[in-house]
N, C-alpha and C. Protein backbone atom coordinates (compact mmCIF):
# COMPACT_ATOMS: atom_id res chain seq x y z
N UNK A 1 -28.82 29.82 3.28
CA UNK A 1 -28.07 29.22 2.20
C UNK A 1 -26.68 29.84 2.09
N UNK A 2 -26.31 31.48 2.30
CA UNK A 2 -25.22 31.66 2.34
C UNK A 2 -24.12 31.30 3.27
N UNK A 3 -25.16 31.12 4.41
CA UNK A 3 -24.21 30.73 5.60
C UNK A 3 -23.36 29.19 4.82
N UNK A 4 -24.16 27.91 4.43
CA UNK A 4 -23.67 26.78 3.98
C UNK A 4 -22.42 26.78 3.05
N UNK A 5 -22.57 28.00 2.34
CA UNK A 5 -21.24 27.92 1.24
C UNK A 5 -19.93 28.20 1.78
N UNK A 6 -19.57 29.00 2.66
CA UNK A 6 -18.45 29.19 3.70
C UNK A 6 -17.57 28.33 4.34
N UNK A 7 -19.16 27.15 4.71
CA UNK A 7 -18.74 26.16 5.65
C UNK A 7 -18.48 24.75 5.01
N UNK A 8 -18.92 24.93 4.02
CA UNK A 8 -18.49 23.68 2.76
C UNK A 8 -17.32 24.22 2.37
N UNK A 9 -16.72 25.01 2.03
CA UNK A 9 -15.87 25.48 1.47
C UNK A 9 -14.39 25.05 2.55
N UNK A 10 -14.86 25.40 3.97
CA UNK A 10 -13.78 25.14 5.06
C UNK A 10 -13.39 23.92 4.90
N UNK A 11 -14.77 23.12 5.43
CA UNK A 11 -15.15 21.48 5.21
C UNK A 11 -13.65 20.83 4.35
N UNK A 12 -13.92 21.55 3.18
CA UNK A 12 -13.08 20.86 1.72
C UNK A 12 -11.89 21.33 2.23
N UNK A 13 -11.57 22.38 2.17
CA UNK A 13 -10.08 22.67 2.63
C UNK A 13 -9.85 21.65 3.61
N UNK A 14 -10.50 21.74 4.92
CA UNK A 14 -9.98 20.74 6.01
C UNK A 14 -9.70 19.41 5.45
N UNK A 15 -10.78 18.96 4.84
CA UNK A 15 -10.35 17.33 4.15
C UNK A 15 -9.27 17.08 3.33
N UNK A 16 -8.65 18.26 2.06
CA UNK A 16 -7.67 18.08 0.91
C UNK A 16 -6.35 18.20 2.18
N UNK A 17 -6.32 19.24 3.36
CA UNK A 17 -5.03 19.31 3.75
C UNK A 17 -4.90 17.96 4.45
N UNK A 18 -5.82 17.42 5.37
CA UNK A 18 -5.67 15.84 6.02
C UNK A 18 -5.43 15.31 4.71
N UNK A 19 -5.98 15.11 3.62
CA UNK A 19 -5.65 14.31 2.37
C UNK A 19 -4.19 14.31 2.16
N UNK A 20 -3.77 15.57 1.74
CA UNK A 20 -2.19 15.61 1.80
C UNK A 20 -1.14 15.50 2.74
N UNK A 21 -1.94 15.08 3.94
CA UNK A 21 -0.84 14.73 4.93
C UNK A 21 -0.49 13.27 4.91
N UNK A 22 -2.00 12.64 5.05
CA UNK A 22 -1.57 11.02 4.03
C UNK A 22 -1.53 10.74 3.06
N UNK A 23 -0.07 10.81 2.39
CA UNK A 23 0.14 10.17 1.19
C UNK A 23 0.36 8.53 1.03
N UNK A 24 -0.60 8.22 -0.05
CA UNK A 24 -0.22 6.85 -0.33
C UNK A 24 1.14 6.23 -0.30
N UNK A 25 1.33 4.95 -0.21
CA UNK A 25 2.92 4.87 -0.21
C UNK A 25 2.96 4.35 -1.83
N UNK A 26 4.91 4.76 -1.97
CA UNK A 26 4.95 5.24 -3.22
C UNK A 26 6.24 4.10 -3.22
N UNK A 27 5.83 2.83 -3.51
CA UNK A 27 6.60 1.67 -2.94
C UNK A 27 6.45 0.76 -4.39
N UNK A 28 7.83 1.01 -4.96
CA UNK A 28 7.52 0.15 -6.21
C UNK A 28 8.16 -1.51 -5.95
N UNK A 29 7.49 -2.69 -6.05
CA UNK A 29 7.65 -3.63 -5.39
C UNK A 29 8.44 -4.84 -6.65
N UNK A 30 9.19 -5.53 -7.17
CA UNK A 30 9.09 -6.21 -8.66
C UNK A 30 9.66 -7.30 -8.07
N UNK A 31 8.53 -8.08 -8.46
CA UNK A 31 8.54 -9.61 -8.07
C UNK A 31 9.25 -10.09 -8.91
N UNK A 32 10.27 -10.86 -8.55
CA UNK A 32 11.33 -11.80 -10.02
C UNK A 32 10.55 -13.07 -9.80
N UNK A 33 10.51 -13.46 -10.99
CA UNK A 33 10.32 -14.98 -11.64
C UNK A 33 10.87 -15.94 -10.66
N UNK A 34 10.37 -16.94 -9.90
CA UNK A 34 11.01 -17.87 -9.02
C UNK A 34 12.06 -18.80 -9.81
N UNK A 35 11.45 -19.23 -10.66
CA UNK A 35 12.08 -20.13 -11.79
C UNK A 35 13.47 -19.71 -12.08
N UNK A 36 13.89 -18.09 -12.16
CA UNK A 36 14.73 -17.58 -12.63
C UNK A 36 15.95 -17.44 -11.49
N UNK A 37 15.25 -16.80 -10.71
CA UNK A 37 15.58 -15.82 -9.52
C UNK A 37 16.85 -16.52 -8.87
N UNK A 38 17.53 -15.76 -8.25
CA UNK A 38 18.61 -15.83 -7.58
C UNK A 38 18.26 -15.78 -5.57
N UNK A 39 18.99 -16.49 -4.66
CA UNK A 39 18.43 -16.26 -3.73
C UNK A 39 18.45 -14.98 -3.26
N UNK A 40 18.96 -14.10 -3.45
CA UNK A 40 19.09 -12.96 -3.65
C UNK A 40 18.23 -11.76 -3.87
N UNK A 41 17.71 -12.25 -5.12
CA UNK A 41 16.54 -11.76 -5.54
C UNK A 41 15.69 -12.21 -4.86
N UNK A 42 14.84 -12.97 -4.53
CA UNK A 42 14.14 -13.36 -3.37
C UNK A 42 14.06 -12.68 -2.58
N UNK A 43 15.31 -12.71 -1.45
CA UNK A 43 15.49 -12.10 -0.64
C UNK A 43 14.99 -10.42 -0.65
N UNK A 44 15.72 -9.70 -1.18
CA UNK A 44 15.37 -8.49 -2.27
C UNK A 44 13.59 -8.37 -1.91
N UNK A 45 12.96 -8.81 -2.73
CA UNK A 45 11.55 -8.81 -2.96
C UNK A 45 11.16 -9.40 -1.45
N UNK A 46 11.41 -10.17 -0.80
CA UNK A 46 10.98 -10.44 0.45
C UNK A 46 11.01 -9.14 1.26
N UNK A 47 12.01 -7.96 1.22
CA UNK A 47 12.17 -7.02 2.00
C UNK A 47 11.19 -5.78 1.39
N UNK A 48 11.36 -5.72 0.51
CA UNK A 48 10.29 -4.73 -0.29
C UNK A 48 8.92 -5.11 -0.49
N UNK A 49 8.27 -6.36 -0.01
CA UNK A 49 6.98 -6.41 0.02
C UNK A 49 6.64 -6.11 1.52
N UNK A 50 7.73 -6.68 2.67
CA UNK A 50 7.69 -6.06 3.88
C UNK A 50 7.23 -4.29 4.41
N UNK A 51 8.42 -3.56 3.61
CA UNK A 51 8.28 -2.62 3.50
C UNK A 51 7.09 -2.02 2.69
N UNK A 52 6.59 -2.22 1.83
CA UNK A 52 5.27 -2.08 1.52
C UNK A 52 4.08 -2.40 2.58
N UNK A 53 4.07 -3.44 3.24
CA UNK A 53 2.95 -3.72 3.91
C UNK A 53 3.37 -2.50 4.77
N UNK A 54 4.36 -2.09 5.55
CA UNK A 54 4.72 -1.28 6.79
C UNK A 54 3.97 -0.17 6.13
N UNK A 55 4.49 0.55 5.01
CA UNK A 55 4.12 1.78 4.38
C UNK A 55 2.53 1.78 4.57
N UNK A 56 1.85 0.56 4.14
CA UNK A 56 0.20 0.34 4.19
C UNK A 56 -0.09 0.77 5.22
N UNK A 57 0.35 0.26 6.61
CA UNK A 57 -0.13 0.32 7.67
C UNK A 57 0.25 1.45 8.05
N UNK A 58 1.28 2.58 7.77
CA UNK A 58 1.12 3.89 8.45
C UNK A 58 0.54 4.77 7.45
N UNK A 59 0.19 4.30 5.95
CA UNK A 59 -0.76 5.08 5.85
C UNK A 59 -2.56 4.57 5.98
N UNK A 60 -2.88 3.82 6.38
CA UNK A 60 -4.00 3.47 6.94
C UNK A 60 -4.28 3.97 8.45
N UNK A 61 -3.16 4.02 9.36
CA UNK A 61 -3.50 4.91 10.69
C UNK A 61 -2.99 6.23 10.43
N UNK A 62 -2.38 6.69 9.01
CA UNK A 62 -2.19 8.16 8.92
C UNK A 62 -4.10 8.77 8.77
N UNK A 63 -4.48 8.21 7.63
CA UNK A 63 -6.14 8.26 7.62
C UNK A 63 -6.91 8.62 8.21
N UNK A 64 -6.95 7.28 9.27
CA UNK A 64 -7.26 7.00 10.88
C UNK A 64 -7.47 8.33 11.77
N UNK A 65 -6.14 8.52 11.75
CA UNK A 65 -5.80 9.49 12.83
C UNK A 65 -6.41 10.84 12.20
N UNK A 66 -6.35 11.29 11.12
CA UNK A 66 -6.22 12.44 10.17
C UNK A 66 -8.09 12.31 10.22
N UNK A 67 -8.83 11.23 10.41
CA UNK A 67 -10.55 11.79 9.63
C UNK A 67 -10.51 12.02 8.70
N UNK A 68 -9.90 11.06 7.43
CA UNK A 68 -9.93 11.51 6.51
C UNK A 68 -11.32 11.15 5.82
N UNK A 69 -12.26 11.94 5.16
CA UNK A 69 -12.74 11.55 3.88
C UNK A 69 -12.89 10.40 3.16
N UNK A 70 -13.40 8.92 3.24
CA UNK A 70 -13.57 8.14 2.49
C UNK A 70 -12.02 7.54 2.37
N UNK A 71 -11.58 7.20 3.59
CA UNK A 71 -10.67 7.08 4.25
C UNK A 71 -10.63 5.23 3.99
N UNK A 72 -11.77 4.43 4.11
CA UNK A 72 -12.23 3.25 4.05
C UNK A 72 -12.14 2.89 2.57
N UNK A 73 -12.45 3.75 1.91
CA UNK A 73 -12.37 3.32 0.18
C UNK A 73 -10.91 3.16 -0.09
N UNK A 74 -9.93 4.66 -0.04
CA UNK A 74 -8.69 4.52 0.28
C UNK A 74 -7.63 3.61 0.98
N UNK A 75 -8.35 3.19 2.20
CA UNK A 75 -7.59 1.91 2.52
C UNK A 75 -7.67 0.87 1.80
N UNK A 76 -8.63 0.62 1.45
CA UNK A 76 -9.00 -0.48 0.43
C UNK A 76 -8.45 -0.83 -0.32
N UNK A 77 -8.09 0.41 -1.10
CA UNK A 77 -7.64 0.28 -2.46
C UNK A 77 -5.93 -0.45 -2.57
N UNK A 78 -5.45 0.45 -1.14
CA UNK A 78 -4.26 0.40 -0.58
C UNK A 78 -3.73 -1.71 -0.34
N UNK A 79 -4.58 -1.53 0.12
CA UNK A 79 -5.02 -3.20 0.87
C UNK A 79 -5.19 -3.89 -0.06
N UNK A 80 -5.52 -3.70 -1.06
CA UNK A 80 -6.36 -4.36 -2.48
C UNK A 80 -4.84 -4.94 -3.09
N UNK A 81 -3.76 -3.48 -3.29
CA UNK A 81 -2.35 -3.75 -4.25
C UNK A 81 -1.80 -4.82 -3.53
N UNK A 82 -1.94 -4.37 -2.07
CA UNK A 82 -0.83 -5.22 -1.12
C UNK A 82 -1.20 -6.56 -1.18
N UNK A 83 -2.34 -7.17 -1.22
CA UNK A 83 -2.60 -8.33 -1.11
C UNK A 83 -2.46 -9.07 -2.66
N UNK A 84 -2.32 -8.19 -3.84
CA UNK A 84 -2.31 -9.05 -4.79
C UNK A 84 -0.51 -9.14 -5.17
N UNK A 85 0.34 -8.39 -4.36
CA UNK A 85 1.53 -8.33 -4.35
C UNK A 85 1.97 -9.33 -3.83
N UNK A 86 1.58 -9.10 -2.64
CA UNK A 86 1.60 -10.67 -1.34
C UNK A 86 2.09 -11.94 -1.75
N UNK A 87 0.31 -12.43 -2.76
CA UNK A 87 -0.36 -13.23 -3.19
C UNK A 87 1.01 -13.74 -4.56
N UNK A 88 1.67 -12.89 -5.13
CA UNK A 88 2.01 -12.94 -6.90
C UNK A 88 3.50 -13.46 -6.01
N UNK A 89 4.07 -12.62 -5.02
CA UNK A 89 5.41 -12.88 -4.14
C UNK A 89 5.27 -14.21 -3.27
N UNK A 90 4.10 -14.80 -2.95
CA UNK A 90 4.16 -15.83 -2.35
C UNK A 90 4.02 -17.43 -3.41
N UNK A 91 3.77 -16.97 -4.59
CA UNK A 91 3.30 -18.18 -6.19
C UNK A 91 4.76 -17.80 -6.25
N UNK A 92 5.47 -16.78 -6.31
CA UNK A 92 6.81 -17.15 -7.06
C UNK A 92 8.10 -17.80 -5.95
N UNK A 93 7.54 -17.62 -4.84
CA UNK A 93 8.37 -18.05 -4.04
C UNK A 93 7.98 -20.13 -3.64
N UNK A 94 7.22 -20.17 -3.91
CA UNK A 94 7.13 -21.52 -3.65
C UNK A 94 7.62 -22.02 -5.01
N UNK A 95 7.57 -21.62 -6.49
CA UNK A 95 8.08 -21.72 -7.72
C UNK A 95 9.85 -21.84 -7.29
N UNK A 96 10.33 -20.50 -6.60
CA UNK A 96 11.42 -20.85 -6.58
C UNK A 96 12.03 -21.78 -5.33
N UNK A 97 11.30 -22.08 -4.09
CA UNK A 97 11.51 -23.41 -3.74
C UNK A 97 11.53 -24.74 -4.25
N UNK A 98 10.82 -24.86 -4.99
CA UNK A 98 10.85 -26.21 -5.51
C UNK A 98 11.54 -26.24 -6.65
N UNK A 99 12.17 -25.28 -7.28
CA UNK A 99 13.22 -25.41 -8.38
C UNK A 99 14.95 -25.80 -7.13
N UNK A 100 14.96 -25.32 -5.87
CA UNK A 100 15.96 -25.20 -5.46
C UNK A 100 15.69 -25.52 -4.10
N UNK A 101 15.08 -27.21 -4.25
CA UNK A 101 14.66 -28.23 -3.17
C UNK A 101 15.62 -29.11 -3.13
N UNK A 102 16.89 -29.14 -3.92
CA UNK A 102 17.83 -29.99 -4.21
C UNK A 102 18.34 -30.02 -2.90
């Protein structure tokens, strides 16, 4: 039994430092109103949901690569924002097509 506490103890260290090597991305994304929006703005939010997905994907093979710990839940969660970002950037963009189908 004493031997186990040592090696749990390493265990955890090894996992928190891979943990802190992949950090989530820290990608604040703000969808404008299509209705409103300027092409501009569009544009704008078209590049920053890009860049978000990119951020996803190197921290999902940071994970990957790292063995991280429940690494699959974490992507998930990751995957979860991105797609409802996607999803909210792709309703406002057809909103602001058809205001500016003229």
């Amino acid at each position: 039994m004493k031997i186990w506490a040592p090696l749990i103890i390493v265990a955890a260290i090894g996992v928190r430092t891979a943990a802190a090597e992949c950090s989530p991305p820290n990608v604040q994304v703000q969808i404008p109103s299509g209705a409103t929006a300027s092409r501009d703005d569009m544009v704008a939010a078209q590049k920053a949901v890009k860049a978000y997905d990119n951020a996803v994907k190197e921290y999902s093979g940071c994970l990957v690569r790292e063995a991280v710990a429940g690494s699959d839940r974490l992507e998930s969660l990751e995957v979860g924002r991105l797609k409802v970002i996607a999803t909210k950037f792709n309703t406002e963009l057809k909103i602001f097509k058809e205001k500016n189908a003229d």
